[in-house]
PDB file of N, CA and C in Angstrom:
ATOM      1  N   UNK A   1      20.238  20.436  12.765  1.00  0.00           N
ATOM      2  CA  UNK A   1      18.832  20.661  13.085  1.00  0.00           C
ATOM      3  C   UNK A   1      17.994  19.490  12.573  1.00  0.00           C
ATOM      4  N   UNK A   2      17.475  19.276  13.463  1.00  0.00           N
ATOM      5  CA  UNK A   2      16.213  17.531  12.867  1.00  0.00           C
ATOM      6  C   UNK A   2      14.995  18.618  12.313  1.00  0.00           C
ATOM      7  N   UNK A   3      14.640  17.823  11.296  1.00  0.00           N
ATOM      8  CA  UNK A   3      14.083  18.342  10.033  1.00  0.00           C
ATOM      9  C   UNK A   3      13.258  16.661   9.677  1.00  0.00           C
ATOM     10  N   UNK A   4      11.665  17.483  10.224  1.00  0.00           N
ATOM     11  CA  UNK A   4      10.516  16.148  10.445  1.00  0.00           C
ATOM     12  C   UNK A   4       9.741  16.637   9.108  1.00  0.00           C
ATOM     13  N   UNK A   5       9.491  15.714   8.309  1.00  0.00           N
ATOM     14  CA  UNK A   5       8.322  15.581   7.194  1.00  0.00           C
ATOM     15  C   UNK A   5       7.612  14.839   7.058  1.00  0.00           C
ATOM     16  N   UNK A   6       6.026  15.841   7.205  1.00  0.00           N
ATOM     17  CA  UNK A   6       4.805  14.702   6.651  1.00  0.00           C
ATOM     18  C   UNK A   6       4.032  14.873   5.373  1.00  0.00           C
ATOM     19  N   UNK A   7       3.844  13.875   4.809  1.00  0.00           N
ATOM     20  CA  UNK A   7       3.597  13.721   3.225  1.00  0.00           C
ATOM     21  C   UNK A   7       2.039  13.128   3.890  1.00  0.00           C
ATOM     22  N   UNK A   8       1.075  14.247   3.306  1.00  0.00           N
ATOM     23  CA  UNK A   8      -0.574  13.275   3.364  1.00  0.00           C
ATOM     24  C   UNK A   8      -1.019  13.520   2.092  1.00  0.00           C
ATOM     25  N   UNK A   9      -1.351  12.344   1.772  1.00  0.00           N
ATOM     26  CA  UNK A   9      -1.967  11.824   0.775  1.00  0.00           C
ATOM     27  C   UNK A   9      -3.137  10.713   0.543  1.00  0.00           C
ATOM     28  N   UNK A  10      -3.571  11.228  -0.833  1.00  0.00           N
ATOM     29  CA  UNK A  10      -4.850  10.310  -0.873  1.00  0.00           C
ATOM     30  C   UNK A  10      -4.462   8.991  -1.731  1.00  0.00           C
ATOM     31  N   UNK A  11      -4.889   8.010  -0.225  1.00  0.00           N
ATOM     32  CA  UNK A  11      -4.589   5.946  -0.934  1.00  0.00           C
ATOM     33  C   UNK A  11      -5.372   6.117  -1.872  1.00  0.00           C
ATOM     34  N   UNK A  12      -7.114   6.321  -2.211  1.00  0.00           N
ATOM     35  CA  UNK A  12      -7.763   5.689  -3.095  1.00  0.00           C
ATOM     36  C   UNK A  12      -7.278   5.868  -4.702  1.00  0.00           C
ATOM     37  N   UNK A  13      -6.615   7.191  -4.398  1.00  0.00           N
ATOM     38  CA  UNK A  13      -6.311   7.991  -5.576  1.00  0.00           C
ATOM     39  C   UNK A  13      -4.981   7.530  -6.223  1.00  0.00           C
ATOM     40  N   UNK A  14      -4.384   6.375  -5.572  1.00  0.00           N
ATOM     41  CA  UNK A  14      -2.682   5.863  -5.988  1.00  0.00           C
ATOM     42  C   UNK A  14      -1.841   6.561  -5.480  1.00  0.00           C
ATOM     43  N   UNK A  15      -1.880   7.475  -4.621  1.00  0.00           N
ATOM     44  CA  UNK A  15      -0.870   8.720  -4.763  1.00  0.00           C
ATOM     45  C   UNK A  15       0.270   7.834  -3.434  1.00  0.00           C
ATOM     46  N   UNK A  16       0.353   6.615  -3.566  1.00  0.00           N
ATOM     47  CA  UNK A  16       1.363   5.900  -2.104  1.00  0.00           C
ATOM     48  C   UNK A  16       2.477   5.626  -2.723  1.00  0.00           C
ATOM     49  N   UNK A  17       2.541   5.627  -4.283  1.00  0.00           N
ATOM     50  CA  UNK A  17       3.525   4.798  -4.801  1.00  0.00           C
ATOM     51  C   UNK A  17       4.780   6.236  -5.084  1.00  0.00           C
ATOM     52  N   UNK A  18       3.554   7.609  -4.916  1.00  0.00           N
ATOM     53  CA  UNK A  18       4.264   8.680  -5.515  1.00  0.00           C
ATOM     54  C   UNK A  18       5.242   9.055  -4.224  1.00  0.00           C
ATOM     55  N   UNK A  19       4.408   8.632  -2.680  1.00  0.00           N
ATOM     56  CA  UNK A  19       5.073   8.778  -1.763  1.00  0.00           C
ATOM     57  C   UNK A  19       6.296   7.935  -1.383  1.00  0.00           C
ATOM     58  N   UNK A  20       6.339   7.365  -1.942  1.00  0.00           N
ATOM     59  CA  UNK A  20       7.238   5.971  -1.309  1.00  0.00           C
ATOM     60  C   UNK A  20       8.586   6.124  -2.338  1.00  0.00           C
ATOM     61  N   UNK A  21       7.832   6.776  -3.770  1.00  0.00           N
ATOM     62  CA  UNK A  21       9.437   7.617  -4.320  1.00  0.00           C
ATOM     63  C   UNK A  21      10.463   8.593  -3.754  1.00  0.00           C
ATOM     64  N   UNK A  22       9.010   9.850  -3.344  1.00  0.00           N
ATOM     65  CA  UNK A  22       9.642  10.543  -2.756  1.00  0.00           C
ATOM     66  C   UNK A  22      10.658  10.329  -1.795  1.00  0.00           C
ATOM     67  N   UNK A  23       9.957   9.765  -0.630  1.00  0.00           N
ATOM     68  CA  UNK A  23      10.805   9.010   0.900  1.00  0.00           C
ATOM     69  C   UNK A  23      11.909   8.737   0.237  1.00  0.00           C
ATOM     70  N   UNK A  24      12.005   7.243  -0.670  1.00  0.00           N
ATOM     71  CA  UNK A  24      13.267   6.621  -1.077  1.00  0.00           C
ATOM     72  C   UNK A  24      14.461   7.785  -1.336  1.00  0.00           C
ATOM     73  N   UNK A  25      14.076   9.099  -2.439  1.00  0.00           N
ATOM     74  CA  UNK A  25      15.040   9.940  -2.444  1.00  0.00           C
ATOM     75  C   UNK A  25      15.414  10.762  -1.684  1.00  0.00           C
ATOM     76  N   UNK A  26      14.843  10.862  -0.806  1.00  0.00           N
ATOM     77  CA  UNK A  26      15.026  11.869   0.450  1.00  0.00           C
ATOM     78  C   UNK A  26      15.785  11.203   1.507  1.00  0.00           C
ATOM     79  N   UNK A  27      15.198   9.997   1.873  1.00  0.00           N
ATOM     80  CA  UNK A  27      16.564   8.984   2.301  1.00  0.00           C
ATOM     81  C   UNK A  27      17.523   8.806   1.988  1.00  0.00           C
ATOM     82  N   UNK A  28      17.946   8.810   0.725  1.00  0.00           N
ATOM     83  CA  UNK A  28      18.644   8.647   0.350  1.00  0.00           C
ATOM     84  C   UNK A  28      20.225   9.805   0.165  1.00  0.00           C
ATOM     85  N   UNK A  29      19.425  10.935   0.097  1.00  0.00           N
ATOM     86  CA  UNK A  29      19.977  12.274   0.286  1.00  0.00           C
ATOM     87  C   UNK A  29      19.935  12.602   1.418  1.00  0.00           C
ATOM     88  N   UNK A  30      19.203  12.641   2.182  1.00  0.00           N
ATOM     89  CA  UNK A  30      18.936  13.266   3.523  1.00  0.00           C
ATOM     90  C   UNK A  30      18.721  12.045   4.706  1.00  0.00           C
ATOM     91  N   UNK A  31      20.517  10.954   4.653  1.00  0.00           N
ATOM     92  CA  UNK A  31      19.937   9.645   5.855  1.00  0.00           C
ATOM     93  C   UNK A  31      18.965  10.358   7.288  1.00  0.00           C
ATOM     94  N   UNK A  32      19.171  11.672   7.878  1.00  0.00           N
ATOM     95  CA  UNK A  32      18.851  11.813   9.203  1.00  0.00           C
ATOM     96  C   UNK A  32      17.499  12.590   8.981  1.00  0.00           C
ATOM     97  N   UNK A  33      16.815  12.680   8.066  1.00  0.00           N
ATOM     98  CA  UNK A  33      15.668  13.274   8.293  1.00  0.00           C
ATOM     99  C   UNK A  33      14.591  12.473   8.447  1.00  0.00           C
ATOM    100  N   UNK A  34      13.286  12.360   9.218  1.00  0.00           N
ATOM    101  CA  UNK A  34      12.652  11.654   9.362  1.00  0.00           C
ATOM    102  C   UNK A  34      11.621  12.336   8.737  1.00  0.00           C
ATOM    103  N   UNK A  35      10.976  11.398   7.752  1.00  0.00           N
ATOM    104  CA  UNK A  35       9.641  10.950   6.817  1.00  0.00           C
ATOM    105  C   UNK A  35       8.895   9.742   7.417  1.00  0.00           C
ATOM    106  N   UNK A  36       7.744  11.144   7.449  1.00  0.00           N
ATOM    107  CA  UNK A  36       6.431  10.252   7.783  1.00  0.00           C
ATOM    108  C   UNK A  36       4.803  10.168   6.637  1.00  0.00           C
ATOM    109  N   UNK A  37       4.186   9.110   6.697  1.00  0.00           N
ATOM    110  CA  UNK A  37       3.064   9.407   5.848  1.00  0.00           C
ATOM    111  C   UNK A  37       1.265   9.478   6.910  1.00  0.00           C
ATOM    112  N   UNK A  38       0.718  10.181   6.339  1.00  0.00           N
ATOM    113  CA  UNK A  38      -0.880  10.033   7.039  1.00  0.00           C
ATOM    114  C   UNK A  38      -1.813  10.098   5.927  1.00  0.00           C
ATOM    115  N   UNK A  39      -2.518   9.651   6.035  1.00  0.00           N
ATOM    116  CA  UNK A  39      -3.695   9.617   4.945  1.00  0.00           C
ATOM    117  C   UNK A  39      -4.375  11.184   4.873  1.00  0.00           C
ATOM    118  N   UNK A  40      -4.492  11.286   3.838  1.00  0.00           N
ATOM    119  CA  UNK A  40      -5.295  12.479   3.149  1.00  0.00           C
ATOM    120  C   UNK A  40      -6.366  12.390   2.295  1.00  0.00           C
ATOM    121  N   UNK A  41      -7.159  13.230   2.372  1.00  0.00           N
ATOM    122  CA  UNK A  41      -8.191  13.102   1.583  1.00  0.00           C
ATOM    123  C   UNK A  41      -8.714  13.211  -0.168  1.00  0.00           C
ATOM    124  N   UNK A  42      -9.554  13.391  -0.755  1.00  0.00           N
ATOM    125  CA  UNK A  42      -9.325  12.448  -1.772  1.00  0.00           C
ATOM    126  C   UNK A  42      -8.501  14.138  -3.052  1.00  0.00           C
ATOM    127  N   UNK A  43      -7.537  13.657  -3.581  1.00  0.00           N
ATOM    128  CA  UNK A  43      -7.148  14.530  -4.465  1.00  0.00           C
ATOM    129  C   UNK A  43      -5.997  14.884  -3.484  1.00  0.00           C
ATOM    130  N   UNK A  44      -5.491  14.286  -2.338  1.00  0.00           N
ATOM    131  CA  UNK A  44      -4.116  15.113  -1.719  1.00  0.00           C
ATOM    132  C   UNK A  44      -3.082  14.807  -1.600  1.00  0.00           C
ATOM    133  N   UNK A  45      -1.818  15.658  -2.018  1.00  0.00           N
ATOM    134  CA  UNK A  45      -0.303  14.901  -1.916  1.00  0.00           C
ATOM    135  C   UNK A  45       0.304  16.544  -1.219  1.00  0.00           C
ATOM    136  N   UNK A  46       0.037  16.701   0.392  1.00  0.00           N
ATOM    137  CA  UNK A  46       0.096  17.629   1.249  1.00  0.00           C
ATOM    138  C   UNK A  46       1.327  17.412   1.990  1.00  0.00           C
ATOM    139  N   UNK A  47       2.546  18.468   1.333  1.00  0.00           N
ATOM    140  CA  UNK A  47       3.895  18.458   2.387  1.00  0.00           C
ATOM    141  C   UNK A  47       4.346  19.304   3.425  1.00  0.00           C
ATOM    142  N   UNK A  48       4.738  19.024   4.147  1.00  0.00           N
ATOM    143  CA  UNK A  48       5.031  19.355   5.388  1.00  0.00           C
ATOM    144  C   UNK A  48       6.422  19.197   6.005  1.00  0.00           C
ATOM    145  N   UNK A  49       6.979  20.470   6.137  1.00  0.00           N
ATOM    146  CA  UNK A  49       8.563  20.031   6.596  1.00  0.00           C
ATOM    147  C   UNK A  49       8.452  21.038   8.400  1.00  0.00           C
ATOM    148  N   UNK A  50       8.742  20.388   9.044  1.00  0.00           N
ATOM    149  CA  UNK A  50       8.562  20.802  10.419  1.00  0.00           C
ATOM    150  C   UNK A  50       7.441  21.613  10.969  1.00  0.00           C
ATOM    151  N   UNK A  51       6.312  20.973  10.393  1.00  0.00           N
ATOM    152  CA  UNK A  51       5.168  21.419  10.716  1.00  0.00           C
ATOM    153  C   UNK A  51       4.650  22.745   9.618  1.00  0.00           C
ATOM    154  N   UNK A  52       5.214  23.148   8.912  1.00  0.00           N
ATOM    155  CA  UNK A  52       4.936  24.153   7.374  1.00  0.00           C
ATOM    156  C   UNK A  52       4.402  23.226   6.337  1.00  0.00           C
ATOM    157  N   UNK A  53       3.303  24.184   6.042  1.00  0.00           N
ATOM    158  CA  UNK A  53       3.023  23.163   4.612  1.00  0.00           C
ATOM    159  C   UNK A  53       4.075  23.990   3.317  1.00  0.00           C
ATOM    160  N   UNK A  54       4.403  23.153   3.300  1.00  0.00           N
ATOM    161  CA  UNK A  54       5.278  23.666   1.858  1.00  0.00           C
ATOM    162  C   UNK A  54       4.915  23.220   0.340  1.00  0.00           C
ATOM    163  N   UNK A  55       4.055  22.530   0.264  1.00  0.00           N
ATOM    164  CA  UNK A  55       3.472  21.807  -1.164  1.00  0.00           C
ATOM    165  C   UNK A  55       2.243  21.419  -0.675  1.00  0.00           C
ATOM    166  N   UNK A  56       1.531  22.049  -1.404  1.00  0.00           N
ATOM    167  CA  UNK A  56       0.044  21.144  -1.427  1.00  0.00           C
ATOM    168  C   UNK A  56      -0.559  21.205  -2.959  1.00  0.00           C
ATOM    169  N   UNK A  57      -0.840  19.941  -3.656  1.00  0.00           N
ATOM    170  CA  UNK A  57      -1.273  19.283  -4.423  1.00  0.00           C
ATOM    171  C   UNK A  57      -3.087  19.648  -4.634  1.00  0.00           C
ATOM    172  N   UNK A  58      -3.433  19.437  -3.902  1.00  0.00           N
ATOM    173  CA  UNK A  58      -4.749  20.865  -3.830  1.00  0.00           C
ATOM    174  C   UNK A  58      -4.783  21.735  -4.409  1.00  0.00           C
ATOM    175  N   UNK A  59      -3.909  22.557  -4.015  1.00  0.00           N
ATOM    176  CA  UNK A  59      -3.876  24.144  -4.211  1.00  0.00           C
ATOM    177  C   UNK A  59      -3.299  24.298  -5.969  1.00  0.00           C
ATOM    178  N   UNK A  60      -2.104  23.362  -6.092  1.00  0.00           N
ATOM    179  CA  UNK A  60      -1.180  23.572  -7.375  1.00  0.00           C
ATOM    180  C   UNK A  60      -1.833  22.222  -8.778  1.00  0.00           C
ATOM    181  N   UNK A  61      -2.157  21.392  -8.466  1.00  0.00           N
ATOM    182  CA  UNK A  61      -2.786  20.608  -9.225  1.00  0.00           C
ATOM    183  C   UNK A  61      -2.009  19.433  -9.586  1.00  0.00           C
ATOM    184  N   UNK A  62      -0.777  19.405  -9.287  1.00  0.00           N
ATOM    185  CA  UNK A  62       0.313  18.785  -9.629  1.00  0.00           C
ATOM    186  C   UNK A  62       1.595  18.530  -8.582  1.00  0.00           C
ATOM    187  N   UNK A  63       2.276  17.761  -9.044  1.00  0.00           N
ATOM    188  CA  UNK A  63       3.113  17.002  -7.988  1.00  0.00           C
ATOM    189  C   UNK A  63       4.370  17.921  -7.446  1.00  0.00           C
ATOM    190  N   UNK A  64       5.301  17.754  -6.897  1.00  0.00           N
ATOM    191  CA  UNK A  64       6.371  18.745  -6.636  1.00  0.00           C
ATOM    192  C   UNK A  64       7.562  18.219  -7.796  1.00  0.00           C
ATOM    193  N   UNK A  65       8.385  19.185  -7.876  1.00  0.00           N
ATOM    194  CA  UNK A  65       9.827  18.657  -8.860  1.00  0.00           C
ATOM    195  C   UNK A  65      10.558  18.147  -7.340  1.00  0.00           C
ATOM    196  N   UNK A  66      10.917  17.122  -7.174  1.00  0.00           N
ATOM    197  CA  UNK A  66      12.055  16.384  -6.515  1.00  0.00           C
ATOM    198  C   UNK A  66      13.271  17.564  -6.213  1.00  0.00           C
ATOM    199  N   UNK A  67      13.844  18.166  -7.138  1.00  0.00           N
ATOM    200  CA  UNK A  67      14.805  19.284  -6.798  1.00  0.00           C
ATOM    201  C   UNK A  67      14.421  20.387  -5.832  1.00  0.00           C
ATOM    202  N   UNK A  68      13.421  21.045  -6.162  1.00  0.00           N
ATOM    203  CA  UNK A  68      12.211  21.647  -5.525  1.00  0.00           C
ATOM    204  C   UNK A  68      12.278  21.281  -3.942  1.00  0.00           C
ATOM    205  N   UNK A  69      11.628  19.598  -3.620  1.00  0.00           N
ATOM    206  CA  UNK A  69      11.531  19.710  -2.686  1.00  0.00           C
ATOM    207  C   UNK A  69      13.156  19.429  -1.654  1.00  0.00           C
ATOM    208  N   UNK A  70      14.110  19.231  -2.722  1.00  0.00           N
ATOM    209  CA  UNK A  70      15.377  18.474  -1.488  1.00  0.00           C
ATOM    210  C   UNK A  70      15.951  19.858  -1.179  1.00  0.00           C
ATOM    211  N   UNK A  71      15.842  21.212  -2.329  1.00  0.00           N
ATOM    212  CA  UNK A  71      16.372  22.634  -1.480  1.00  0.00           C
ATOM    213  C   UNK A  71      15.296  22.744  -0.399  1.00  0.00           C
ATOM    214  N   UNK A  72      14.310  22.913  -0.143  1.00  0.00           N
ATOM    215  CA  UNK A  72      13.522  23.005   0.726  1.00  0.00           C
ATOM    216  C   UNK A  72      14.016  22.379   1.956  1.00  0.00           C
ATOM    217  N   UNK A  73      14.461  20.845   2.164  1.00  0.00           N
ATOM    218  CA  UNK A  73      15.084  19.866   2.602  1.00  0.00           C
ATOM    219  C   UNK A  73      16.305  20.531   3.271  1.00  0.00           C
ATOM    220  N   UNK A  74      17.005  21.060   2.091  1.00  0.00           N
ATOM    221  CA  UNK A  74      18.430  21.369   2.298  1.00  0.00           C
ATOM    222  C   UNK A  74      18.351  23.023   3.634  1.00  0.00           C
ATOM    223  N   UNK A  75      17.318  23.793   3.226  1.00  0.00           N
ATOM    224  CA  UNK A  75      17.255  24.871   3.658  1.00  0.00           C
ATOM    225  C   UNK A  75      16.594  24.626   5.048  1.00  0.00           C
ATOM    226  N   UNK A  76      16.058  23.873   5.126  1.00  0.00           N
ATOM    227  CA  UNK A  76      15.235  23.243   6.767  1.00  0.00           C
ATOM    228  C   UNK A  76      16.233  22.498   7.651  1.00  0.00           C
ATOM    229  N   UNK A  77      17.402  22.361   6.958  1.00  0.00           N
ATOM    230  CA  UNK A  77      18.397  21.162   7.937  1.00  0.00           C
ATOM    231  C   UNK A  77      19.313  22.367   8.146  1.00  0.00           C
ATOM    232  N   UNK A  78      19.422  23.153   7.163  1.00  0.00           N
ATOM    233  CA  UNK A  78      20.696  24.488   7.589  1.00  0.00           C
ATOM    234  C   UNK A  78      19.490  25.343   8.586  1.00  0.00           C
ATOM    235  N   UNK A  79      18.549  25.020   9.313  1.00  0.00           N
ATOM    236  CA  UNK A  79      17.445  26.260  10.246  1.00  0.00           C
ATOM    237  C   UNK A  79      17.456  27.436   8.928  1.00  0.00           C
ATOM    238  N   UNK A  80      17.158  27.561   8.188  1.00  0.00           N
ATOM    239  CA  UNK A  80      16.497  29.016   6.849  1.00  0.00           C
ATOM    240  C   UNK A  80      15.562  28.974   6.932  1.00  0.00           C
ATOM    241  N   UNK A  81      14.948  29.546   7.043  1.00  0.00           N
ATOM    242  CA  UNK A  81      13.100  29.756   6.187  1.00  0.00           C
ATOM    243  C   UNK A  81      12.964  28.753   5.213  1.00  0.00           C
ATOM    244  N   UNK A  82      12.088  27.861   5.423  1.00  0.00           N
ATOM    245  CA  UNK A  82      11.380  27.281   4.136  1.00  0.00           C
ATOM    246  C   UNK A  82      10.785  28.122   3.240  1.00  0.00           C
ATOM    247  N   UNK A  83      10.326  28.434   2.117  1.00  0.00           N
ATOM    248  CA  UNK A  83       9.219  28.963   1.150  1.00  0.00           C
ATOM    249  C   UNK A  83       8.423  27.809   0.668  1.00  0.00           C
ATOM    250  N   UNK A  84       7.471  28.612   0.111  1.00  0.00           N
ATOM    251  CA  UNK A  84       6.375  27.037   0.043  1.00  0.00           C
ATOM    252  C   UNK A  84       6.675  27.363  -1.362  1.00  0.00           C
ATOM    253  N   UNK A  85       6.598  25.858  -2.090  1.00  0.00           N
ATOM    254  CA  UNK A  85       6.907  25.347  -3.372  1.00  0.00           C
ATOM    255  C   UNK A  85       6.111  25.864  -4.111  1.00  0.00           C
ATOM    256  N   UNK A  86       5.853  26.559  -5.427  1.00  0.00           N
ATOM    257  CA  UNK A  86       4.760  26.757  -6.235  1.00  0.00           C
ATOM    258  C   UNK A  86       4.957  26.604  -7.381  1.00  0.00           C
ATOM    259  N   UNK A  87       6.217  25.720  -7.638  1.00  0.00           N
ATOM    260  CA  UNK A  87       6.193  25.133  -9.176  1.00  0.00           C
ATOM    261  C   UNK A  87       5.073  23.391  -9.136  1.00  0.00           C
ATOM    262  N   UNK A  88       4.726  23.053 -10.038  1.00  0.00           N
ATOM    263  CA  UNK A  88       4.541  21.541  -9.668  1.00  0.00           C
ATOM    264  C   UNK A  88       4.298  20.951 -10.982  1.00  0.00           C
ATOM    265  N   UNK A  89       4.495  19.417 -11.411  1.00  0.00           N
ATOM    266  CA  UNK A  89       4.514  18.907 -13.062  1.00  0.00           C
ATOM    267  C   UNK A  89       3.208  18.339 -12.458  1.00  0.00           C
ATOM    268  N   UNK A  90       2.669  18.654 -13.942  1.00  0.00           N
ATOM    269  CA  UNK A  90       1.429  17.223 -14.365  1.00  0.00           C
ATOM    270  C   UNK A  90       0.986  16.069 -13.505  1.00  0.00           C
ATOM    271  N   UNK A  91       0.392  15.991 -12.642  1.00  0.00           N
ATOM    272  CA  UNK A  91      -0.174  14.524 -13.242  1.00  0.00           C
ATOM    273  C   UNK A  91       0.246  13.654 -13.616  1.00  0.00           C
ATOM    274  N   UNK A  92       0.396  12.506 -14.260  1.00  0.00           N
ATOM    275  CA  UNK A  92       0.668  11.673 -15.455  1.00  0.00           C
ATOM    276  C   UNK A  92      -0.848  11.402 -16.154  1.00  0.00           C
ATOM    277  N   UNK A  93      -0.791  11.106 -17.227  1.00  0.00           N
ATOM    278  CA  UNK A  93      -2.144  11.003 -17.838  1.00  0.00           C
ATOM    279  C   UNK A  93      -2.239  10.067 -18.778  1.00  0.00           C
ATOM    280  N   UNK A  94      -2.618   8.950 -18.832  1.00  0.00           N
ATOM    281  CA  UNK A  94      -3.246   8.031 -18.863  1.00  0.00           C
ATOM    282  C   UNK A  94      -4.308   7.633 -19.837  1.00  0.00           C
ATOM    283  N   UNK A  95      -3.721   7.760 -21.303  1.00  0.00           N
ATOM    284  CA  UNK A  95      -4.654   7.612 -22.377  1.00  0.00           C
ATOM    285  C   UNK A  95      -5.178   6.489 -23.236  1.00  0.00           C
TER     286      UNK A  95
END
């Protein structure tokens, strides 16, 4: 099953470098899934696996755990139900 993800996020806010991790590991695990990015507005790191939002950074305040999102990954390429993510870490903070 092709298993499409879009990551929107906000440029002003840095959040490209957080995307461009993500992608790398998801590529890396997942060669046939296609990752895409669109700009989001300010405060957003908004995921999307075949059109479901499954993480939004909005709502949770914080980023996804990587494990988190590759079962999600894993469960969208086997056709399962996604669930939307509602763990998420920190921030980083910057003192």
């Amino acid at each position: 099953m092709t298993v499409n993800i879009v990551v929107e996020y906000c440029e002003p806010c840095g959040f490209k470098s957080h995307y461009e991790e993500l992608a790398s590991a998801v590529r890396e695990e997942f060669p046939d899934v296609s990752i895409d990015s669109r700009p989001g507005g300010t405060g957003a790191f908004e995921i999307e696996i075949n059109g479901q939002l499954v993480f939004s950074k909005l709502e949770l305040g914080g980023f996804p755990f990587e494990k988190d999102l590759m079962e999600a990954i894993r469960k969208a390429s086997r056709g399962e139900p996604v669930e939307k993510i509602t763990n998420s870490r920190a921030p980083c903070v910057i003192l």
